[in-house]
N, C-alpha and C. Protein backbone atom coordinates (compact mmCIF):
# COMPACT_ATOMS: atom_id res chain seq x y z
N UNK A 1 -23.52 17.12 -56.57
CA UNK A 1 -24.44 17.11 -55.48
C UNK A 1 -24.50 15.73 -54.81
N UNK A 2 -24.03 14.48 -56.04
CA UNK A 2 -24.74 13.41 -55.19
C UNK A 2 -23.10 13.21 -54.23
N UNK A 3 -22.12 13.88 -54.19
CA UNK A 3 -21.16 13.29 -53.60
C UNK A 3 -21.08 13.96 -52.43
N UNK A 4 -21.85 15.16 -51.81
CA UNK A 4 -21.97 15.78 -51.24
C UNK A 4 -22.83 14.92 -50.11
N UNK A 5 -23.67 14.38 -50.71
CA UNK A 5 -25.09 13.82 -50.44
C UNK A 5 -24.22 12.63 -49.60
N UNK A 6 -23.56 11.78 -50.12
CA UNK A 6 -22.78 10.27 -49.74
C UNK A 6 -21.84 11.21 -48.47
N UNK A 7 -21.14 12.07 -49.03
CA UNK A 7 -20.15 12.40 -47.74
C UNK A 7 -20.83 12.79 -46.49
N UNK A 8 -22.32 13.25 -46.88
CA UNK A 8 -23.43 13.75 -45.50
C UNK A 8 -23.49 12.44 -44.91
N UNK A 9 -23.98 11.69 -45.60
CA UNK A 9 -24.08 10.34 -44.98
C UNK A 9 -22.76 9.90 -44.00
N UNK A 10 -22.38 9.36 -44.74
CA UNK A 10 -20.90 8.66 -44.16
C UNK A 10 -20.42 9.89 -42.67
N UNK A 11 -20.79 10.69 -42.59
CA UNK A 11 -20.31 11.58 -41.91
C UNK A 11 -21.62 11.29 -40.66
N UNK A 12 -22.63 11.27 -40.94
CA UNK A 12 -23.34 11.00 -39.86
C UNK A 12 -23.53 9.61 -39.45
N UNK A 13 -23.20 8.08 -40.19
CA UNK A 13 -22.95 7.48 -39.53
C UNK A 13 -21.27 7.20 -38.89
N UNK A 14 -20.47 7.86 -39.40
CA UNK A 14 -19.17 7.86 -37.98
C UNK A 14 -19.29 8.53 -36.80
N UNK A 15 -19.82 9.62 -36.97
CA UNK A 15 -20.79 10.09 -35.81
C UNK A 15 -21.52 9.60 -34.60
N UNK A 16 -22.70 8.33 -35.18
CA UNK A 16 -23.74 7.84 -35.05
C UNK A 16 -22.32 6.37 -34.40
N UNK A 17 -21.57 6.13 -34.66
CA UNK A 17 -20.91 5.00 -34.13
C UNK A 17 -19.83 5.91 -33.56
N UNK A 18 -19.30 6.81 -33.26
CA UNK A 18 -18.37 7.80 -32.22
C UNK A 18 -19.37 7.41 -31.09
N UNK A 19 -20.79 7.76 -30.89
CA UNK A 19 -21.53 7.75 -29.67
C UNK A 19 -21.73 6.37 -29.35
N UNK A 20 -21.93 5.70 -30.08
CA UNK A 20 -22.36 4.10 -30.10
C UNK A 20 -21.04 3.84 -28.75
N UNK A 21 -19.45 4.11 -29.44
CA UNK A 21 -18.41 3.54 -28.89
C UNK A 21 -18.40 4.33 -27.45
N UNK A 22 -18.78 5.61 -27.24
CA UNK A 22 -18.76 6.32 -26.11
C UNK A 22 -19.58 5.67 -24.60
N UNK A 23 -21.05 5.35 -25.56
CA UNK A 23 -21.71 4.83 -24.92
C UNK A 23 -21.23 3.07 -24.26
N UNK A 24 -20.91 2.50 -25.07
CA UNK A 24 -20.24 1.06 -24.68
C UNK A 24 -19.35 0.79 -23.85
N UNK A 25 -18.29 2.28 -24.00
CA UNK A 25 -17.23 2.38 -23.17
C UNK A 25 -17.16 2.75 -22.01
N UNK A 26 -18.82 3.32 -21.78
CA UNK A 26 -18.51 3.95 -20.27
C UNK A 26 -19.72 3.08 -19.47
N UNK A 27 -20.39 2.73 -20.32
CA UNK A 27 -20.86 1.02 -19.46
C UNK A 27 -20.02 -0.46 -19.51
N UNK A 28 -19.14 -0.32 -19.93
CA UNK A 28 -17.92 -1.14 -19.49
C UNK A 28 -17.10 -0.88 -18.32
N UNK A 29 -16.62 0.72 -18.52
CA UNK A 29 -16.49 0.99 -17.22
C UNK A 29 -17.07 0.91 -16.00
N UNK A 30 -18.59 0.91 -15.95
CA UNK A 30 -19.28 0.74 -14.69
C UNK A 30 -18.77 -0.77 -14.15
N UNK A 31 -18.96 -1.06 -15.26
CA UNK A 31 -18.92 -3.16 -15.03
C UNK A 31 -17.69 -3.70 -13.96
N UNK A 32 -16.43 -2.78 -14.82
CA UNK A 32 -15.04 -3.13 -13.97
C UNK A 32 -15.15 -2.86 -12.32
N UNK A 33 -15.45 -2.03 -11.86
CA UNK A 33 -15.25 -2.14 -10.24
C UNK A 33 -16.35 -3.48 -10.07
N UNK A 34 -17.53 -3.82 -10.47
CA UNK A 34 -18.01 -4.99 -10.09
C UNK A 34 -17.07 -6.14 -10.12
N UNK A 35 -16.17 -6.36 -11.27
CA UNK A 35 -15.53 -7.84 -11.34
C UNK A 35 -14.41 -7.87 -10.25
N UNK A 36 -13.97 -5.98 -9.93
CA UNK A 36 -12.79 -6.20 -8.53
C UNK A 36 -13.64 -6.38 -7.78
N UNK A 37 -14.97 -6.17 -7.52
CA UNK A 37 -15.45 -6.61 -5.98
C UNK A 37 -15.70 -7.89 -6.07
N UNK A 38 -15.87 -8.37 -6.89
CA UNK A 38 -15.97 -10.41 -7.02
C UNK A 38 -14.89 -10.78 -6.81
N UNK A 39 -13.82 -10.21 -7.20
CA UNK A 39 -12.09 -10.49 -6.97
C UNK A 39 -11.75 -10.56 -5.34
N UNK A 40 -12.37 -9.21 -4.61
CA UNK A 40 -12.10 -9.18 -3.61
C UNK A 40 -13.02 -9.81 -2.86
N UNK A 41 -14.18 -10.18 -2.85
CA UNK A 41 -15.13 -11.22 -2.52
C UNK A 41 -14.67 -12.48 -1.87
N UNK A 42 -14.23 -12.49 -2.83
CA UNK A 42 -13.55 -14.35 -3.24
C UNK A 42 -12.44 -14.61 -2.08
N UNK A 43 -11.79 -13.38 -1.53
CA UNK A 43 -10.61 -13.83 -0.56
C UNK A 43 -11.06 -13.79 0.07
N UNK A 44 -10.58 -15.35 0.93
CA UNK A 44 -11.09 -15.84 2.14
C UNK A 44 -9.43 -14.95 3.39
N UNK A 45 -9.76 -14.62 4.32
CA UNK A 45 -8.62 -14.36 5.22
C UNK A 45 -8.24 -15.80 5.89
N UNK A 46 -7.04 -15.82 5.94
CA UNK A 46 -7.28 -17.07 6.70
C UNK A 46 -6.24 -16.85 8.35
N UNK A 47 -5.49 -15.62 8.26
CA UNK A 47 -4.38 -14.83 9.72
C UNK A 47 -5.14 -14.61 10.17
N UNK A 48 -4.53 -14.72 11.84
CA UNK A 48 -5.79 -13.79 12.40
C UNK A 48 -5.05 -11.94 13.05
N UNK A 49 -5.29 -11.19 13.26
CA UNK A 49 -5.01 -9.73 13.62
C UNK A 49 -3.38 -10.35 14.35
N UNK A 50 -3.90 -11.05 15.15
CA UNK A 50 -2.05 -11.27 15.79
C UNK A 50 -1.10 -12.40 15.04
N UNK A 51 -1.67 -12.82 14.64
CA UNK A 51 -0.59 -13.67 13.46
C UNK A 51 -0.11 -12.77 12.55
N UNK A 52 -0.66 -11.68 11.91
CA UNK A 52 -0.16 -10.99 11.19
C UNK A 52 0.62 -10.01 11.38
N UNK A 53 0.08 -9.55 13.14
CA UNK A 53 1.41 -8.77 14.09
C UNK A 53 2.80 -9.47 13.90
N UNK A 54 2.52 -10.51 14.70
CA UNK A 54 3.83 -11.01 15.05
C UNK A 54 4.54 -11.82 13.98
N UNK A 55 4.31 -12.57 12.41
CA UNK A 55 4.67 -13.00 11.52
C UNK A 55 5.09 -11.82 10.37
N UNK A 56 4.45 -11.12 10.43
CA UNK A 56 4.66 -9.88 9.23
C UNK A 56 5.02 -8.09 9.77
N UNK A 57 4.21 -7.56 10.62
CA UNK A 57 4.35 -6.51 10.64
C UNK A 57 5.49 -5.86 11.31
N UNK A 58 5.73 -7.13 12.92
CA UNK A 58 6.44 -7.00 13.81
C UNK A 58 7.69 -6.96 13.14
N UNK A 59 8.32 -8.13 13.17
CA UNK A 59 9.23 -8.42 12.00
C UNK A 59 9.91 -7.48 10.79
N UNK A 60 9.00 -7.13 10.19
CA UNK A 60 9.77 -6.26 9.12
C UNK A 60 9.78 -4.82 9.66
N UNK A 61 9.08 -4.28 10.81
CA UNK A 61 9.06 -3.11 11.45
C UNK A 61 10.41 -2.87 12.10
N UNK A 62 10.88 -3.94 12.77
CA UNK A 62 12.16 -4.48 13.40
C UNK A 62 13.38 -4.27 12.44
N UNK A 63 13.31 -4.91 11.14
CA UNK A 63 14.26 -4.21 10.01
C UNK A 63 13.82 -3.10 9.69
N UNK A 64 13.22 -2.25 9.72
CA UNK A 64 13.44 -0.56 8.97
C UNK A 64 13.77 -0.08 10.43
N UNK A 65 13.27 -0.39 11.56
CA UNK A 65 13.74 0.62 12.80
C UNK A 65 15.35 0.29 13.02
N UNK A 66 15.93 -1.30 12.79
CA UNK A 66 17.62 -1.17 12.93
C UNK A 66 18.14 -1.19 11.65
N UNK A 67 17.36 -0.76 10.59
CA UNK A 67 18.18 -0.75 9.34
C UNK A 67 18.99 1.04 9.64
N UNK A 68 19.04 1.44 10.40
CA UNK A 68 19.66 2.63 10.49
C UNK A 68 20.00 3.57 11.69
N UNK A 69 21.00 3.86 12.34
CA UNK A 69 20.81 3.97 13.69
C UNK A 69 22.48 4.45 13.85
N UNK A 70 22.77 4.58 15.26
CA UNK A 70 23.74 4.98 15.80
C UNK A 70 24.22 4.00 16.78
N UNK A 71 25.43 3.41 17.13
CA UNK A 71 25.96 2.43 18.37
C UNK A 71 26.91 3.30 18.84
N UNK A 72 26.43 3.10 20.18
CA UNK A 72 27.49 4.24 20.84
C UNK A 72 28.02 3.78 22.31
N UNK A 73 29.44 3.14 22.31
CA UNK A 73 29.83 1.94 23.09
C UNK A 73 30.60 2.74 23.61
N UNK A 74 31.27 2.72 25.14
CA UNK A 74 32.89 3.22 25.57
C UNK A 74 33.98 3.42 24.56
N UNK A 75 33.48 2.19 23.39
CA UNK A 75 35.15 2.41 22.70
C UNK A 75 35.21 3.03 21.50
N UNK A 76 33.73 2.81 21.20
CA UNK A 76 33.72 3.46 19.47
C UNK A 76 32.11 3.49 19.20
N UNK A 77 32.09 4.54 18.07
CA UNK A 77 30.41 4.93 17.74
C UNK A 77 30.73 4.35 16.12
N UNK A 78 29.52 3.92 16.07
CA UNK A 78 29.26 2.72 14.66
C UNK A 78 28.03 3.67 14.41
N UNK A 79 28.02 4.03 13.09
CA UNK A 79 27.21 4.71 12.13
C UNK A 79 26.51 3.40 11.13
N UNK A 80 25.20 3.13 11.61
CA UNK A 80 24.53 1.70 10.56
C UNK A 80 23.33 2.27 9.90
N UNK A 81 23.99 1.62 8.69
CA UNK A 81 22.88 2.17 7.20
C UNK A 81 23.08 1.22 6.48
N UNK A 82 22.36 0.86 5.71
CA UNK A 82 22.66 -0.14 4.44
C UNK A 82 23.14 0.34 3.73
N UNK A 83 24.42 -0.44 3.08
CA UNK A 83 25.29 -0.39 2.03
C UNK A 83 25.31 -1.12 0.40
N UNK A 84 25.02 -2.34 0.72
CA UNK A 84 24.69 -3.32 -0.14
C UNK A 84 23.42 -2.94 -1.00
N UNK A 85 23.04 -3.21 -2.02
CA UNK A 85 22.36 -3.92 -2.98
C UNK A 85 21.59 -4.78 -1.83
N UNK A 86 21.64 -6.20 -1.58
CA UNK A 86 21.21 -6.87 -0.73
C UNK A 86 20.48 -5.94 0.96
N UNK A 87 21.79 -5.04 1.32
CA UNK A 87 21.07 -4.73 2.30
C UNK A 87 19.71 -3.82 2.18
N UNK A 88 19.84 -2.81 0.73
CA UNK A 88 18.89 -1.90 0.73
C UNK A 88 17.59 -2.94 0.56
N UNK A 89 17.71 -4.29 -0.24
CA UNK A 89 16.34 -4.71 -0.77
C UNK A 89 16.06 -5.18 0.39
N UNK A 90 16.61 -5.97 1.51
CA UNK A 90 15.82 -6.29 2.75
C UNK A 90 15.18 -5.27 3.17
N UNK A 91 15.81 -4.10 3.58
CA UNK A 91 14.83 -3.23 3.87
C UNK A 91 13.61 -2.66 2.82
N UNK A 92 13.48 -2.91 2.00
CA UNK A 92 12.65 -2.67 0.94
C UNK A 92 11.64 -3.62 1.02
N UNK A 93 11.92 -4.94 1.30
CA UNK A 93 11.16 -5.90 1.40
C UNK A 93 10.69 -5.56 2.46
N UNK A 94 10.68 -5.03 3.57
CA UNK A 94 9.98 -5.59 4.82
C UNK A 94 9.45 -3.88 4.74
N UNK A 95 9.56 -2.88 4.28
CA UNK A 95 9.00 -1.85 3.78
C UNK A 95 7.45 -2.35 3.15
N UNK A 96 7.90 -3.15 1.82
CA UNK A 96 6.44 -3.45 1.08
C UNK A 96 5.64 -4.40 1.97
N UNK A 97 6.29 -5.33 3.13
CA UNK A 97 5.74 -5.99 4.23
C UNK A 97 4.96 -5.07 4.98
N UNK A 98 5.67 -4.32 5.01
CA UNK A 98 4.40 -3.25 6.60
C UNK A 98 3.27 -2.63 5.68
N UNK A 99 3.75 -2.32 4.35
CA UNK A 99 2.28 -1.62 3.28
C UNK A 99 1.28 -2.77 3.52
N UNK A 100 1.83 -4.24 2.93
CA UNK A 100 0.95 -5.24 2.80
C UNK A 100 -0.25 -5.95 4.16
N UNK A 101 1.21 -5.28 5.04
CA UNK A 101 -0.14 -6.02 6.24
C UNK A 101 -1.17 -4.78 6.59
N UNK A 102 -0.57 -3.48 6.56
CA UNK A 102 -1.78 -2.64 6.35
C UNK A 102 -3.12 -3.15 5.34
N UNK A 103 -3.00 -3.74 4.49
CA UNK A 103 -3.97 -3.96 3.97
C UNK A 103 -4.51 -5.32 4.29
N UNK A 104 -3.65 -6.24 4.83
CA UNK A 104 -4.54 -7.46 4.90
C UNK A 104 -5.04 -7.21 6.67
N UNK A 105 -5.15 -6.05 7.25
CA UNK A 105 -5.83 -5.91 8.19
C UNK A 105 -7.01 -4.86 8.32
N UNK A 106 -7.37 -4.50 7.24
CA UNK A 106 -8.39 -4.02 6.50
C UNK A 106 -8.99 -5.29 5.78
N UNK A 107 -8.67 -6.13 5.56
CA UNK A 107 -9.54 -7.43 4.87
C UNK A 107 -10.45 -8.34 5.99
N UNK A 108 -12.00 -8.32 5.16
CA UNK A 108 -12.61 -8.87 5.63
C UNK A 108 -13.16 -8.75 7.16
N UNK A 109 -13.19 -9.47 8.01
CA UNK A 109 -13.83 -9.54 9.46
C UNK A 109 -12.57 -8.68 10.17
N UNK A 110 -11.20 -8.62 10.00
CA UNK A 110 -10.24 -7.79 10.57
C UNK A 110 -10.30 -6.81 11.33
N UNK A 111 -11.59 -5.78 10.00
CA UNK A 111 -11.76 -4.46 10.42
C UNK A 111 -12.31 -4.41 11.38
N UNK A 112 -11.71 -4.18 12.69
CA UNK A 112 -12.57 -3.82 14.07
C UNK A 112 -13.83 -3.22 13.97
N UNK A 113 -13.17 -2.07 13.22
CA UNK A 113 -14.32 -0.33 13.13
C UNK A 113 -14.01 -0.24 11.60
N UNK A 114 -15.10 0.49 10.65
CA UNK A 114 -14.51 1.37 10.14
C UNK A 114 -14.19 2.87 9.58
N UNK A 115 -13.86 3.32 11.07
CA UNK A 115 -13.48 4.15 11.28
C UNK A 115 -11.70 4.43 11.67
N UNK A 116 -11.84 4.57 13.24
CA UNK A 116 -10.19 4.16 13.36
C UNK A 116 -9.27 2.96 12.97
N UNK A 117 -9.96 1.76 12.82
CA UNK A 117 -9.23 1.07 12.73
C UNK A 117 -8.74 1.50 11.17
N UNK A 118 -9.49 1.83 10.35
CA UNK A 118 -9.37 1.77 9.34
C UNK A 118 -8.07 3.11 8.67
N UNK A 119 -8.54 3.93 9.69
CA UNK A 119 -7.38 4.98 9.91
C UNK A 119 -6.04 4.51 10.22
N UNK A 120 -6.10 3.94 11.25
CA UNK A 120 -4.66 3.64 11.88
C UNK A 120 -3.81 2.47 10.66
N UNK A 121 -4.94 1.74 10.46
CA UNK A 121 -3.92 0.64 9.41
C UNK A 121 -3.86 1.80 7.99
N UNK A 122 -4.49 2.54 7.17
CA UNK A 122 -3.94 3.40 6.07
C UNK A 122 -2.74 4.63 6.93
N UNK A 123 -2.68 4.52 8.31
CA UNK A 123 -1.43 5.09 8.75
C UNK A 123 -0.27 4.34 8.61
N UNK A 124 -0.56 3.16 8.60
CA UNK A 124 0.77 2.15 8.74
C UNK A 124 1.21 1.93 6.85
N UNK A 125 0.47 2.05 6.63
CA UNK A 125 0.45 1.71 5.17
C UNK A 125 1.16 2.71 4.25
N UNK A 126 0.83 4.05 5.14
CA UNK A 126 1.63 5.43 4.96
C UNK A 126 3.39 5.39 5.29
N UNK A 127 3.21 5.03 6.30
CA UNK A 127 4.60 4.96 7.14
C UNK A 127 5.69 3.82 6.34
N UNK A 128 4.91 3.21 5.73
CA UNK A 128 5.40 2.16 5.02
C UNK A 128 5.84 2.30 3.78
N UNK A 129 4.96 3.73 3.36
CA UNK A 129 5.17 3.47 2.08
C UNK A 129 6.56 4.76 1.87
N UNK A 130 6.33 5.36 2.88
CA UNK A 130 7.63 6.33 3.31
C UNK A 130 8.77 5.83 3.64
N UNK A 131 9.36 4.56 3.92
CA UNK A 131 10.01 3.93 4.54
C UNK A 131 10.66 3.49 2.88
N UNK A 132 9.38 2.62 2.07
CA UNK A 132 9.73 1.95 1.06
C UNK A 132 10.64 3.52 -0.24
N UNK A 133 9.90 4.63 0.02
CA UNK A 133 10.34 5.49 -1.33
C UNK A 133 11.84 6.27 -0.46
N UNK A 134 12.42 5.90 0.66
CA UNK A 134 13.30 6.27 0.62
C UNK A 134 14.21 5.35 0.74
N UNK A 135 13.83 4.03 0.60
CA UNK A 135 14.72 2.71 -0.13
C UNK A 135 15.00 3.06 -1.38
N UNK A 136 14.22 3.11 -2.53
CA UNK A 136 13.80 3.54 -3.59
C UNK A 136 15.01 4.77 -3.88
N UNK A 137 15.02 5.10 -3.02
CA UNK A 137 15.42 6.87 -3.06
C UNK A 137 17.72 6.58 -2.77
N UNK A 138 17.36 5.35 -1.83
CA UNK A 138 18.91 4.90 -1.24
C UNK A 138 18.85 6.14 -0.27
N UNK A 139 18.10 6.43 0.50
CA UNK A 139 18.05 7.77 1.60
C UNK A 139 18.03 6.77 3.07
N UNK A 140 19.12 6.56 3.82
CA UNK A 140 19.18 6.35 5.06
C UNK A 140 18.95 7.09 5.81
N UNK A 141 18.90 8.82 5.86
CA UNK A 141 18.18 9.62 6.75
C UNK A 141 16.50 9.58 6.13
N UNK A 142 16.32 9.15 5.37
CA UNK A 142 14.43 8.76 5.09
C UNK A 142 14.34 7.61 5.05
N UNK A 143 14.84 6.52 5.65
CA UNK A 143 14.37 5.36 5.89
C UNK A 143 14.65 5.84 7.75
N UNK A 144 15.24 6.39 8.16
CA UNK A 144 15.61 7.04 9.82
C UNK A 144 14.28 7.77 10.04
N UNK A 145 13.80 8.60 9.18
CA UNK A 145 12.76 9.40 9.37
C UNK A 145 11.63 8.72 9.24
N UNK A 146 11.51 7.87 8.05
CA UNK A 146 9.97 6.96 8.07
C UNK A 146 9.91 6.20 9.45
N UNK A 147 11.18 6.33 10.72
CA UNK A 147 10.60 5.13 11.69
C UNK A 147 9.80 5.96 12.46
N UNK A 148 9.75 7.17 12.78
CA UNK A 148 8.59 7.94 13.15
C UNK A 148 7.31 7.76 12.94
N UNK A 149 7.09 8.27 12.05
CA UNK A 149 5.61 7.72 11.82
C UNK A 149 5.34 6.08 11.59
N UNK A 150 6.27 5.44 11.65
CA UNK A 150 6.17 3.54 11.58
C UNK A 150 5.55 3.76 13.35
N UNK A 151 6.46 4.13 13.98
CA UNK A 151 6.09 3.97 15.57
C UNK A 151 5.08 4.49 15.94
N UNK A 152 4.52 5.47 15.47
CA UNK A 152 3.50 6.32 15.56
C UNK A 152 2.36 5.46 15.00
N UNK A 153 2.22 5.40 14.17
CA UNK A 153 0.95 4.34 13.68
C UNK A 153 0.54 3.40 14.40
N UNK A 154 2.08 2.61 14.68
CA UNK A 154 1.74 1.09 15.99
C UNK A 154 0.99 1.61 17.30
N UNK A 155 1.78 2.86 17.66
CA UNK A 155 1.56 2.80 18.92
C UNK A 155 -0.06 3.51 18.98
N UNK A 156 -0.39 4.11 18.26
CA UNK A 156 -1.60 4.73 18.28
C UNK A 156 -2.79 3.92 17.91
N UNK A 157 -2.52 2.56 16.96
CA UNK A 157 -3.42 1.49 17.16
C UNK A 157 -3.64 0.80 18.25
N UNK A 158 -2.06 0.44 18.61
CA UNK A 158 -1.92 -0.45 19.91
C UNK A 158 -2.85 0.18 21.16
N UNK A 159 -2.88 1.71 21.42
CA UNK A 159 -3.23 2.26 22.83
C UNK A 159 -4.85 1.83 22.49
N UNK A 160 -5.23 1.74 21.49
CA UNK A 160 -6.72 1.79 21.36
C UNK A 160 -7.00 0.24 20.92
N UNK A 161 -6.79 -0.53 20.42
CA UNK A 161 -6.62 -2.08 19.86
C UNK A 161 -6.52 -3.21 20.57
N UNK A 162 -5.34 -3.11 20.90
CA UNK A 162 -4.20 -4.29 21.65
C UNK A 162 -5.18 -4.85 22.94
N UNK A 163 -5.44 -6.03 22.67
CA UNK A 163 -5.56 -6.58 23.73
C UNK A 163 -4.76 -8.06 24.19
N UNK A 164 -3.98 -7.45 25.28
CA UNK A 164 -3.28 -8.63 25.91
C UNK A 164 -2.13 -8.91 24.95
N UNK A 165 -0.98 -10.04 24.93
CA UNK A 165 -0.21 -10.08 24.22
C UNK A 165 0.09 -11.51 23.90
């Protein structure tokens, strides 16, 4: 009986510390999105909306729209895609470039609205990230196809955004 008695025990305090750990663990969890919002707090922006056009977005938008294409001259038609190792990661790079400035134009005072603006840059961020998984993929007709919606995003911020140049 008395071992019965000890195993009751022992059995209700692992129990009694199963909830203990349940409980600890999911007020730890609350805690974590607080320390990313101190994380994200802390960044100061220092681009402004058109520095980040014309240094980052412009720029690497420019490599995924001629990373793939057709030349079609009097004398001969040139079929251009990346071939290389080297060539796919440029375009890859300026892929994770158009994700990134989607987000550093969502940072801080940036956000015009947040509403469209906030739309149009998680559009670019989209277009980007379509651009990047068919790098990923070595798909030159889906890095051809992500320039669609790349152009689409710009231009649908730009008609509503853009002021002056």
């Amino acid at each position: 009986m008395r071992i019965i008695h000890w195993l009751f025990v022992l059995s209700v305090a692992l129990f009694v510390s199963g909830i203990g750990l349940v409980i600890a663990s999911a007020r730890a969890a609350r805690r974590a999105p607080a320390a990313a919002d101190t994380a994200a707090a802390s960044l100061t922006p220092v681009a402004s909306v058109k520095q980040i056009m014309k240094g980052i977005t412009g720029p690497a938008a420019t490599v995924v729209y001629n990373a793939v294409g057709t030349i079609v001259t009097s004398k001969v038609t040139e079929e251009r895609a990346p071939r290389t190792d080297e060539e796919w990661e440029a375009v890859g790079n300026a892929a994770a470039a158009i994700i990134e400035s989607g987000n550093l134009l969502m940072m801080g005072t940036r956000a015009v609205d947040q509403a469209d603006w906030i739309k149009e840059s998680r559009a670019l961020i989209e277009a980007g990230t379509e651009a990047l998984r068919a790098v990923q993929s070595r798909s030159a007709d889906g890095v051809f196809a992500a320039g669609e919606p790349l152009n689409l995003s710009c231009d649908n911020c730009h008609r509503k955004y853009q002021r002056g140049s």
